[in-house]
PDB file of N, CA and C in Angstrom:
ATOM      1  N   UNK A   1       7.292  24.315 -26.146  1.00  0.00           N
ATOM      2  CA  UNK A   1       7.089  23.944 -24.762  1.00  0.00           C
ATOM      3  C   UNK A   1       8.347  24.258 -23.968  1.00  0.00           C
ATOM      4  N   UNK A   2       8.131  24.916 -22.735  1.00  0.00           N
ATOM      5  CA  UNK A   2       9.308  25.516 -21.841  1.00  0.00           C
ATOM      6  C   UNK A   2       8.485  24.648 -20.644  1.00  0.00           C
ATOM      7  N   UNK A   3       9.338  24.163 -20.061  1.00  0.00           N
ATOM      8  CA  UNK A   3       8.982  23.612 -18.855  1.00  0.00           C
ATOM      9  C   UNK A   3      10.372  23.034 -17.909  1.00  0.00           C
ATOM     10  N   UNK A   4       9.816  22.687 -16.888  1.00  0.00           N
ATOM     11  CA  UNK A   4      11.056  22.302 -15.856  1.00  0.00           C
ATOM     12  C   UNK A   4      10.233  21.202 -14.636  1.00  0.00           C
ATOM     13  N   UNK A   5      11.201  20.231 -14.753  1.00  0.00           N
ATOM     14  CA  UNK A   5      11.043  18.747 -13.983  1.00  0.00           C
ATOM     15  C   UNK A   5      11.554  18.341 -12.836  1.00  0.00           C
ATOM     16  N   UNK A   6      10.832  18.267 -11.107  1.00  0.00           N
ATOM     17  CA  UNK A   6      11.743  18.155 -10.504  1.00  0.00           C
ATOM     18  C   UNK A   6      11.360  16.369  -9.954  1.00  0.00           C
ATOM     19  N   UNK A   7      11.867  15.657  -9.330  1.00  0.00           N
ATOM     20  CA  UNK A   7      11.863  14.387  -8.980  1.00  0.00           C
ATOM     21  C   UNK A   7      12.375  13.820  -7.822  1.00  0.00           C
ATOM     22  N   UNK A   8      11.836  13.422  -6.981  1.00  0.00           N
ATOM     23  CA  UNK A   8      12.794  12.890  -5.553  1.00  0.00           C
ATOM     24  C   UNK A   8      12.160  11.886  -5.405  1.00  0.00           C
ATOM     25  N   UNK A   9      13.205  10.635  -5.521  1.00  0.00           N
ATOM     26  CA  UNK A   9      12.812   9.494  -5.349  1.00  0.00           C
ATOM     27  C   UNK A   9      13.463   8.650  -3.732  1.00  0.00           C
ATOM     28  N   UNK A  10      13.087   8.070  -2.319  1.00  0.00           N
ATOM     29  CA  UNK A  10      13.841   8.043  -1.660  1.00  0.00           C
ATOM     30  C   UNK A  10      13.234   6.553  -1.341  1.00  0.00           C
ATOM     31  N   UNK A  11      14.340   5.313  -1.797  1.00  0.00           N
ATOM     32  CA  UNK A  11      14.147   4.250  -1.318  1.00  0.00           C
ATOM     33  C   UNK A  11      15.158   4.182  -0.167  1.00  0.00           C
ATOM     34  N   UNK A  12      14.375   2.835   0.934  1.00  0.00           N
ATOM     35  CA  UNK A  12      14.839   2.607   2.376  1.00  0.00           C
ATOM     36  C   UNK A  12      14.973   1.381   2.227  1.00  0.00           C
ATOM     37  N   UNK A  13      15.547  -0.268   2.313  1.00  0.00           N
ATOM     38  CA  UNK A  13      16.311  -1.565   2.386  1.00  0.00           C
ATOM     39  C   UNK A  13      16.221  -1.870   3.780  1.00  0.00           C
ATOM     40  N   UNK A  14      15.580  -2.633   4.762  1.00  0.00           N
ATOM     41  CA  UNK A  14      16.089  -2.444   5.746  1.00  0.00           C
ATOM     42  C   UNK A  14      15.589  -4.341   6.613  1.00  0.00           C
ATOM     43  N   UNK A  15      17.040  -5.118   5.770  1.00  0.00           N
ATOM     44  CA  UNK A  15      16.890  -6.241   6.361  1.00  0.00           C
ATOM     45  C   UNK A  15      16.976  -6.579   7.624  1.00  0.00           C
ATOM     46  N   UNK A  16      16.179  -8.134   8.002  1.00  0.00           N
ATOM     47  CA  UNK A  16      15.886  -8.598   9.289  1.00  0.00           C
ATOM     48  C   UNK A  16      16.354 -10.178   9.254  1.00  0.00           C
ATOM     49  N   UNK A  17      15.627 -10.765  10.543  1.00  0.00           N
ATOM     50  CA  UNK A  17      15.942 -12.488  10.580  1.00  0.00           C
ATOM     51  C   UNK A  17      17.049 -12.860   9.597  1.00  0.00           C
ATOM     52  N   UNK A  18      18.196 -12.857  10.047  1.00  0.00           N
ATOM     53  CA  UNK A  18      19.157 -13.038   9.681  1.00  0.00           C
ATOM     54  C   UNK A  18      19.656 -12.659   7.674  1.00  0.00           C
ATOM     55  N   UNK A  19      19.028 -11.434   7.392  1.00  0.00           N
ATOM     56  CA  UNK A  19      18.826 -10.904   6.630  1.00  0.00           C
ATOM     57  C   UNK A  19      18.426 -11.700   5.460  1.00  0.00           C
ATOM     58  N   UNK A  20      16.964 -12.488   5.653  1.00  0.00           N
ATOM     59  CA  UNK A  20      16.090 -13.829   4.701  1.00  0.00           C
ATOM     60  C   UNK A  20      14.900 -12.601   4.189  1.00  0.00           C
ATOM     61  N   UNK A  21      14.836 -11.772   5.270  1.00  0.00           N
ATOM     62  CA  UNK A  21      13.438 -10.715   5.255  1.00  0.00           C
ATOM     63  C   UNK A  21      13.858  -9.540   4.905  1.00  0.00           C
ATOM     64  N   UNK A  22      13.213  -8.910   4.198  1.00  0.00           N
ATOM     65  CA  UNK A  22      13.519  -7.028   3.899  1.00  0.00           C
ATOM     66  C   UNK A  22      12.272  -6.857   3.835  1.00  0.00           C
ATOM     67  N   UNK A  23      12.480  -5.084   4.803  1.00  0.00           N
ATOM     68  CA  UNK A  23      11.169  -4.375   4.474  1.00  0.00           C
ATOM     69  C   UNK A  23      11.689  -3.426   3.879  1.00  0.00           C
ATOM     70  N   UNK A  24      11.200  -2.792   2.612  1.00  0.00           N
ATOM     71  CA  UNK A  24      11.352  -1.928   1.396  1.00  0.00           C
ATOM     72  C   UNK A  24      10.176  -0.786   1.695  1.00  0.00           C
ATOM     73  N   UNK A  25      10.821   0.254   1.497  1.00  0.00           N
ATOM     74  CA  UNK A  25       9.714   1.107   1.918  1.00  0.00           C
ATOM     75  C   UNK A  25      10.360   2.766   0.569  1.00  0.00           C
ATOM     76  N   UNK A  26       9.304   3.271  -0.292  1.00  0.00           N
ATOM     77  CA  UNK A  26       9.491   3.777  -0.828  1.00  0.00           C
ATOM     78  C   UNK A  26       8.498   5.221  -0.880  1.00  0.00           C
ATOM     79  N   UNK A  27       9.627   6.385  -1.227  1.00  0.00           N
ATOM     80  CA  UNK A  27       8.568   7.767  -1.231  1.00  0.00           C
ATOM     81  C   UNK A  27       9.086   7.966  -2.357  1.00  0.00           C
ATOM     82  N   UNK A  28       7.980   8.952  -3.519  1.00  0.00           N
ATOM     83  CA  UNK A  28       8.344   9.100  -4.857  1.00  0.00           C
ATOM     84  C   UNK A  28       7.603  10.816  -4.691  1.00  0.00           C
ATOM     85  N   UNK A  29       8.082  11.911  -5.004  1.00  0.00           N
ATOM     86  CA  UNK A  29       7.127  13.010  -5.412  1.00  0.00           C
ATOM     87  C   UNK A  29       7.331  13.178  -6.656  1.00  0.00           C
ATOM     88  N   UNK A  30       6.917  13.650  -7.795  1.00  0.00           N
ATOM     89  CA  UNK A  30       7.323  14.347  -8.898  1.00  0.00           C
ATOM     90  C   UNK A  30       6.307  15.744  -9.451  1.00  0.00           C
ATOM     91  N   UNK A  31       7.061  16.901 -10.089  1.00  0.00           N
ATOM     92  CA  UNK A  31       6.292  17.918 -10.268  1.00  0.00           C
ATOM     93  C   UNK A  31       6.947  18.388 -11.807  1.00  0.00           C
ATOM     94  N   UNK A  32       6.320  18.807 -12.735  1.00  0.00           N
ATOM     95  CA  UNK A  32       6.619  19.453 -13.737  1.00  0.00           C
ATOM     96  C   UNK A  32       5.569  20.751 -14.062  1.00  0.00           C
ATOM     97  N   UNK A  33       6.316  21.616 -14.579  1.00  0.00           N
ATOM     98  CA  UNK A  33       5.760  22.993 -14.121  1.00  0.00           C
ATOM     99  C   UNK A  33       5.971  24.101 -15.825  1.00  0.00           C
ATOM    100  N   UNK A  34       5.427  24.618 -16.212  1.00  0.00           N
ATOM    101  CA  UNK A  34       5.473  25.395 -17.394  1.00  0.00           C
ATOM    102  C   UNK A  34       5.731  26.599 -17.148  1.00  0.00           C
ATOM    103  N   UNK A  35       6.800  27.595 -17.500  1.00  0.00           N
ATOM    104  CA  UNK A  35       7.873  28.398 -17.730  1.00  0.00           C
ATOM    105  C   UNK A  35       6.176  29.637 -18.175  1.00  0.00           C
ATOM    106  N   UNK A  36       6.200  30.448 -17.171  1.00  0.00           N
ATOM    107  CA  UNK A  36       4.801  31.633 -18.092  1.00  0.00           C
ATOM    108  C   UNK A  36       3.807  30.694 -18.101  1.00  0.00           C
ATOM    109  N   UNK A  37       3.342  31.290 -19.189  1.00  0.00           N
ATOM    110  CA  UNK A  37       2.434  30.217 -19.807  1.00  0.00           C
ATOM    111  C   UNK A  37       1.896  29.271 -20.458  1.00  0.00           C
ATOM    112  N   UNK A  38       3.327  28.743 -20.659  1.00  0.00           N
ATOM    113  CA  UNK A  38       3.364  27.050 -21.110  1.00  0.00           C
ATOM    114  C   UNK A  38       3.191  26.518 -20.799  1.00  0.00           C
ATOM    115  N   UNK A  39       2.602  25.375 -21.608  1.00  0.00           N
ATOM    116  CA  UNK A  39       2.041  24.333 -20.449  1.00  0.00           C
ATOM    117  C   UNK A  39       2.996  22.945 -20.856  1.00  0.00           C
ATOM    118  N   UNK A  40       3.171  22.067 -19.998  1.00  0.00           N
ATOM    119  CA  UNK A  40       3.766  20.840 -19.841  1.00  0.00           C
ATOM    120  C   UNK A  40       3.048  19.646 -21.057  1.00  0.00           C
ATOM    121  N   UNK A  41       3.656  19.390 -21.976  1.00  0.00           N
ATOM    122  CA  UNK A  41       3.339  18.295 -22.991  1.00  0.00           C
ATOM    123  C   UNK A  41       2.479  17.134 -22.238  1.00  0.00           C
ATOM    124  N   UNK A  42       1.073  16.311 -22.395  1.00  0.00           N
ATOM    125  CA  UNK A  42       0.498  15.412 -21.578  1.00  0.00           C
ATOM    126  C   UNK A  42       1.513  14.254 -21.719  1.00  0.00           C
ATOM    127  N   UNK A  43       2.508  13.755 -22.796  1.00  0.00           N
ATOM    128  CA  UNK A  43       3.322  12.871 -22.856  1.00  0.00           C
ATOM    129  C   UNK A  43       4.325  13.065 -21.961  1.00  0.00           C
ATOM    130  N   UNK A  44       4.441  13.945 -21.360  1.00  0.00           N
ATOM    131  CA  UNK A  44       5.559  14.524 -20.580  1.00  0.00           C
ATOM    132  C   UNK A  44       5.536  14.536 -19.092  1.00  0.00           C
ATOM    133  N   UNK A  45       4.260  14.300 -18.767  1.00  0.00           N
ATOM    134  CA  UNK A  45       3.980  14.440 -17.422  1.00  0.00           C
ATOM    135  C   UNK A  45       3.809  13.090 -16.412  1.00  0.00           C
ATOM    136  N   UNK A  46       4.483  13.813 -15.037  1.00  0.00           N
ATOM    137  CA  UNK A  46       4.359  12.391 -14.371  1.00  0.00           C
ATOM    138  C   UNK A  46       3.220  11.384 -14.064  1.00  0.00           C
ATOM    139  N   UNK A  47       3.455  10.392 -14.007  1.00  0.00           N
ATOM    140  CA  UNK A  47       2.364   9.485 -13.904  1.00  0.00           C
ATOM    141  C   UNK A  47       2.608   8.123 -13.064  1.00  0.00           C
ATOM    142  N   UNK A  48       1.434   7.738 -12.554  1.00  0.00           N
ATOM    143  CA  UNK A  48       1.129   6.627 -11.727  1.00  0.00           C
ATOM    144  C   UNK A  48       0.920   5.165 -12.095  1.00  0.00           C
ATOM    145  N   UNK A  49       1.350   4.427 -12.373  1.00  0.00           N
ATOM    146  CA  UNK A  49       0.525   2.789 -12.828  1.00  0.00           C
ATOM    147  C   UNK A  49       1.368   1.972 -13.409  1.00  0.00           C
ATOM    148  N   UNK A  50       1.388   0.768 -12.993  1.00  0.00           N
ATOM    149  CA  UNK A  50       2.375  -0.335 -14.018  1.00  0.00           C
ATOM    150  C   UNK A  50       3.131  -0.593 -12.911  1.00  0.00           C
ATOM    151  N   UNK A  51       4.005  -1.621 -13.333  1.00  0.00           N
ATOM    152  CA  UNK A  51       4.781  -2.779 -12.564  1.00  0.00           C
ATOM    153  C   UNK A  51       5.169  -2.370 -11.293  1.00  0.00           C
ATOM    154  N   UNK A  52       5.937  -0.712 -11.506  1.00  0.00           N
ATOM    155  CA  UNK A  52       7.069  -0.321 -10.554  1.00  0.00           C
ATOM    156  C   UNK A  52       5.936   0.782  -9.893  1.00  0.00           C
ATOM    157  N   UNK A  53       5.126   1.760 -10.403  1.00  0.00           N
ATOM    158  CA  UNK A  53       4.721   2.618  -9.761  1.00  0.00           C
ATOM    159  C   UNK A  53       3.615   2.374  -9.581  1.00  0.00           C
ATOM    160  N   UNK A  54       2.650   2.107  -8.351  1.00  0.00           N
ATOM    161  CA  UNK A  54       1.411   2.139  -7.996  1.00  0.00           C
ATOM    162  C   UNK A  54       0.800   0.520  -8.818  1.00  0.00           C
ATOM    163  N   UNK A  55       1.444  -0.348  -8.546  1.00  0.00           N
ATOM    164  CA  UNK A  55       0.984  -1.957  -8.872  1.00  0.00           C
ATOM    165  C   UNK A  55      -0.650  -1.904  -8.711  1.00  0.00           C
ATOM    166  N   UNK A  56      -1.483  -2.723  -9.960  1.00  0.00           N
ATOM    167  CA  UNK A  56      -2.482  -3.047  -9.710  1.00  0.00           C
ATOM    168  C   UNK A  56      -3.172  -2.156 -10.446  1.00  0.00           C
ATOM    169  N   UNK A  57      -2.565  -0.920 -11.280  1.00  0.00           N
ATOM    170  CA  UNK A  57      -3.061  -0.325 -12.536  1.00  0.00           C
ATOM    171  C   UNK A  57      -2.574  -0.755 -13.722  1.00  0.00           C
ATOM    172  N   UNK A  58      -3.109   0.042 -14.802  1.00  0.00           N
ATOM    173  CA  UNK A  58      -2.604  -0.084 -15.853  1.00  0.00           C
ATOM    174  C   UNK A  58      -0.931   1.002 -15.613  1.00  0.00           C
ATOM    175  N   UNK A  59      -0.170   0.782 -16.509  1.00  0.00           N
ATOM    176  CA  UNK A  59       0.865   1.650 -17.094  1.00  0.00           C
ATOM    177  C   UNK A  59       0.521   2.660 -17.185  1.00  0.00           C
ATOM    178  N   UNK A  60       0.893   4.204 -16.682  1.00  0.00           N
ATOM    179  CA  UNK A  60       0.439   5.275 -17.003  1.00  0.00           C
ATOM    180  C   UNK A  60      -0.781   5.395 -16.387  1.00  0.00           C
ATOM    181  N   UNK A  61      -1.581   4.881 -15.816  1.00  0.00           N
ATOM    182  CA  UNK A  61      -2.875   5.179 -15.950  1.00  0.00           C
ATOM    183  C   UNK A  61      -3.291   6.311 -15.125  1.00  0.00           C
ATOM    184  N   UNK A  62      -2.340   7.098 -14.722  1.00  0.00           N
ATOM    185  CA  UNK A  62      -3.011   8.160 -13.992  1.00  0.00           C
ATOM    186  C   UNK A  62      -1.634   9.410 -14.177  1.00  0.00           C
ATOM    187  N   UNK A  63      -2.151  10.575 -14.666  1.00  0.00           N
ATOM    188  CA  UNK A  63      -1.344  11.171 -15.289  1.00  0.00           C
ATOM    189  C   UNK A  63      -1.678  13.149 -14.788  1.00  0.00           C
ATOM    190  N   UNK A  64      -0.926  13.491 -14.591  1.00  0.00           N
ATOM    191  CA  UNK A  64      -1.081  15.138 -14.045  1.00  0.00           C
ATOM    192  C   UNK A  64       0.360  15.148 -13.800  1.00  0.00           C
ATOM    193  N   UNK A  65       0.698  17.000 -13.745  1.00  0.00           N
ATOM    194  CA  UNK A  65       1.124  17.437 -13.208  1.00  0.00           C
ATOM    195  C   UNK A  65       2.514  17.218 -12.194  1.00  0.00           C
ATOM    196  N   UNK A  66       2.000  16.683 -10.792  1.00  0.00           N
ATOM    197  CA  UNK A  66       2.499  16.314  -9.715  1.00  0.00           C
ATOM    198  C   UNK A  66       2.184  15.245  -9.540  1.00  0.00           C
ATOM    199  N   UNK A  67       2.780  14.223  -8.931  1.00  0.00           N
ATOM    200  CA  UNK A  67       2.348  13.107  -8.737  1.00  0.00           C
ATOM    201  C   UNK A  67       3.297  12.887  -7.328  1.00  0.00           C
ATOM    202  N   UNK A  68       2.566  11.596  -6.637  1.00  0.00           N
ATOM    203  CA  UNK A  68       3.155  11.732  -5.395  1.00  0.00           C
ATOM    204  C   UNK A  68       2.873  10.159  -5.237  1.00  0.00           C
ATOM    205  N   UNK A  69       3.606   8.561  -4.519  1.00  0.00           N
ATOM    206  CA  UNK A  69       3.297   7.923  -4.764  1.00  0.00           C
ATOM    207  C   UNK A  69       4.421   7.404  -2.942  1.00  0.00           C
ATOM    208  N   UNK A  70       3.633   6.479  -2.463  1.00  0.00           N
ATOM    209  CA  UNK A  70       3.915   6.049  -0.877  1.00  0.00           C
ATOM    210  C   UNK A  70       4.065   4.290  -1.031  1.00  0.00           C
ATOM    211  N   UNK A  71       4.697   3.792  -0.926  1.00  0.00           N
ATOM    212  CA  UNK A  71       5.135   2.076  -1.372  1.00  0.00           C
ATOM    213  C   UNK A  71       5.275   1.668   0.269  1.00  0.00           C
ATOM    214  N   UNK A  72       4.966   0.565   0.399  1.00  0.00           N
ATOM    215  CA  UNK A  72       6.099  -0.554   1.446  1.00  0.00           C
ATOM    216  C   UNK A  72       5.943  -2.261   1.406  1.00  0.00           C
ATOM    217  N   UNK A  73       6.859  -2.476   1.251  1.00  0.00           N
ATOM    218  CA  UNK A  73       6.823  -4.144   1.094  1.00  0.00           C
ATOM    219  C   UNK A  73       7.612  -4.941   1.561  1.00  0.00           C
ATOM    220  N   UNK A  74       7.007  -6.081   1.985  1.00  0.00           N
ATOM    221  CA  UNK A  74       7.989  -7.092   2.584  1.00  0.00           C
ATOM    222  C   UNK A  74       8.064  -7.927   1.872  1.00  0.00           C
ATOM    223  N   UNK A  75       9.492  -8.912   1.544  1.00  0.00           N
ATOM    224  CA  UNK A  75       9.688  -9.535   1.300  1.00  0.00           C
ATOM    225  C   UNK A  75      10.341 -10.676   2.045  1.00  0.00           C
ATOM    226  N   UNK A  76       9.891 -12.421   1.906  1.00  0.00           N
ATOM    227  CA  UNK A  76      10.402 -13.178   2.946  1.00  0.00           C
ATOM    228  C   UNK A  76      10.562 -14.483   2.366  1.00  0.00           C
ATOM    229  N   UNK A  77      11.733 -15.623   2.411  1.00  0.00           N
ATOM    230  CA  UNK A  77      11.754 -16.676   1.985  1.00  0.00           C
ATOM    231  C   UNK A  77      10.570 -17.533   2.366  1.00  0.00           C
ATOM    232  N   UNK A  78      10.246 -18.338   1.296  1.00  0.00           N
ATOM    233  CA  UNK A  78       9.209 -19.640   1.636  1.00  0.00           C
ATOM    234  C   UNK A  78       9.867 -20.888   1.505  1.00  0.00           C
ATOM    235  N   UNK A  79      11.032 -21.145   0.621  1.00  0.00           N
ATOM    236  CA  UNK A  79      12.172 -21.813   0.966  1.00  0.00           C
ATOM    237  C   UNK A  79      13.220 -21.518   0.107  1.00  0.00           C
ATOM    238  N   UNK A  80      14.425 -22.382   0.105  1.00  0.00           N
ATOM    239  CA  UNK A  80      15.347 -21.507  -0.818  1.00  0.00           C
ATOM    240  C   UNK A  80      14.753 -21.323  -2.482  1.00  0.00           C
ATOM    241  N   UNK A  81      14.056 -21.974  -2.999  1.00  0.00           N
ATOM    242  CA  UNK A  81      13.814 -21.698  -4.293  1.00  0.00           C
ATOM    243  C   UNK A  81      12.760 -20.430  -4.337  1.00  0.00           C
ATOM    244  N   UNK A  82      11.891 -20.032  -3.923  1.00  0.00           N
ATOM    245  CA  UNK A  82      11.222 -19.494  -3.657  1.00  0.00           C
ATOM    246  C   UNK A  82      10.975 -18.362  -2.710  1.00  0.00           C
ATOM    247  N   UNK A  83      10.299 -16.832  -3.062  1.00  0.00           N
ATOM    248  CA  UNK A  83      10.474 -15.911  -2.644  1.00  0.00           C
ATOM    249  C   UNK A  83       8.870 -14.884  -2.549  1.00  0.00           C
ATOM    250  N   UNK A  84       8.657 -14.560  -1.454  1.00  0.00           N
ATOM    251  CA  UNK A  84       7.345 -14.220  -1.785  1.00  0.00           C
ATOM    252  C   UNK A  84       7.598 -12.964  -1.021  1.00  0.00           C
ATOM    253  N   UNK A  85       6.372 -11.695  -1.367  1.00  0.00           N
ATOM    254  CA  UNK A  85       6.299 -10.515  -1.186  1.00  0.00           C
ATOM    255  C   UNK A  85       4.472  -9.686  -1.266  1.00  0.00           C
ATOM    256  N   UNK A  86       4.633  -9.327  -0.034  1.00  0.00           N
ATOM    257  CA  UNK A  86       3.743  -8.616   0.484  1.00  0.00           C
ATOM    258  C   UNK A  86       3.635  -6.977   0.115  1.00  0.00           C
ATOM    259  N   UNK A  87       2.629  -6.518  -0.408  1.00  0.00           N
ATOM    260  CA  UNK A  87       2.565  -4.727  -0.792  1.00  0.00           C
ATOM    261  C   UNK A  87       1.593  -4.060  -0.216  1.00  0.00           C
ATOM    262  N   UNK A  88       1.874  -2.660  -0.051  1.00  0.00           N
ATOM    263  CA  UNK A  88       1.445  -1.749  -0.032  1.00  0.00           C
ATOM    264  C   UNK A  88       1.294  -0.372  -0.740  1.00  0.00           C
ATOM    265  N   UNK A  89       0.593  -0.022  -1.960  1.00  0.00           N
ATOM    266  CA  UNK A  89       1.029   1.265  -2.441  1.00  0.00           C
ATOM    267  C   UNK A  89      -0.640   1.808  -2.409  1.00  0.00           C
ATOM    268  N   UNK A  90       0.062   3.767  -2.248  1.00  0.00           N
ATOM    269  CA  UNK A  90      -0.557   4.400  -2.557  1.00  0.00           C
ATOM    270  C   UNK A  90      -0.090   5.913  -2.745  1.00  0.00           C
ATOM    271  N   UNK A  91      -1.074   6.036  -4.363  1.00  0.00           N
ATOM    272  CA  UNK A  91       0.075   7.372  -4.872  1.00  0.00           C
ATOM    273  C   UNK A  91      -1.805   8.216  -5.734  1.00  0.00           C
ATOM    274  N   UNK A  92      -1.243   9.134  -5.655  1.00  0.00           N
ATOM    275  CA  UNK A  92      -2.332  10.951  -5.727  1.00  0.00           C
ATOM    276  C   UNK A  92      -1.355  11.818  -7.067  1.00  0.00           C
ATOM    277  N   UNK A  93      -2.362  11.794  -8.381  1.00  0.00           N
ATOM    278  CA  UNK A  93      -1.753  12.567  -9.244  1.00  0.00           C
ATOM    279  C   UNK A  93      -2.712  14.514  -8.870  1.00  0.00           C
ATOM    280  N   UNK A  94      -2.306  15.214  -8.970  1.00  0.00           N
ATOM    281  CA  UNK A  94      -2.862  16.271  -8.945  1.00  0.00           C
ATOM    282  C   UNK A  94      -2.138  17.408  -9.992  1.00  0.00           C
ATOM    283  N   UNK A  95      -3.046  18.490  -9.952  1.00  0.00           N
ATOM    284  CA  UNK A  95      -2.450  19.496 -11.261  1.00  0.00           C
ATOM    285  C   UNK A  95      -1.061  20.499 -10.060  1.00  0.00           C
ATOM    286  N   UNK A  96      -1.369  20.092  -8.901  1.00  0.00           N
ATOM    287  CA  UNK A  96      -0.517  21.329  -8.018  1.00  0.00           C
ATOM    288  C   UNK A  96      -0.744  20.492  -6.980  1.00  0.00           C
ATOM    289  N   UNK A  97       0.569  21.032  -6.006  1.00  0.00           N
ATOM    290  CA  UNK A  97       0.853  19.873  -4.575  1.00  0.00           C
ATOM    291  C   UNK A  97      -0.415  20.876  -3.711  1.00  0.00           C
ATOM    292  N   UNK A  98      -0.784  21.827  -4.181  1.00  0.00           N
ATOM    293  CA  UNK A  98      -1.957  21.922  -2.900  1.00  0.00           C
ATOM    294  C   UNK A  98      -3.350  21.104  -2.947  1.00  0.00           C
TER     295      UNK A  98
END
């Protein structure tokens, strides 16, 4: 297997109300690509699901190629012990960004 991996991950932090609140806002692309006509190992390839990427799947559960994944969340005190957080994700595996 010959292949090549590229990745851009760009998180944004951007506290408020006396910095108790953050809105988190995240862009993820990833692409892996086979050298000729190799192809990219399926263990190898990017993927969508589990805690950090695309919440509300399984781990892995979505797997190709390219993957592309759009986050934003707020987070806001409910009092000092306590911390609660609001989401948004949505992420698109495909074999090619077209």
């Amino acid at each position: 297997y010959s292949f090549d991996t590229a990745r851009i991950d760009l998180q944004q932090f951007i506290p408020f109300w006396n910095e108790s609140r953050v809105l988190a806002l995240r862009v993820l692309a990833e692409h892996a690509d086979g050298f000729g006509q190799a192809e990219v190992p399926f263990y190898l390839m990017p993927t969508l699901g589990g805690a950090r990427l695309l919440r509300g799947y399984d781990r892995q559960r979505f797997r190709d190629r390219s993957a592309l994944l759009i986050s934003a969340e707020y987070r806001f005190e409910v009092n000092p012990f306590l911390m609660a957080a609001l989401f948004y994700d949505a992420g698109q595996v495909a074999p090619d960004w077209e």
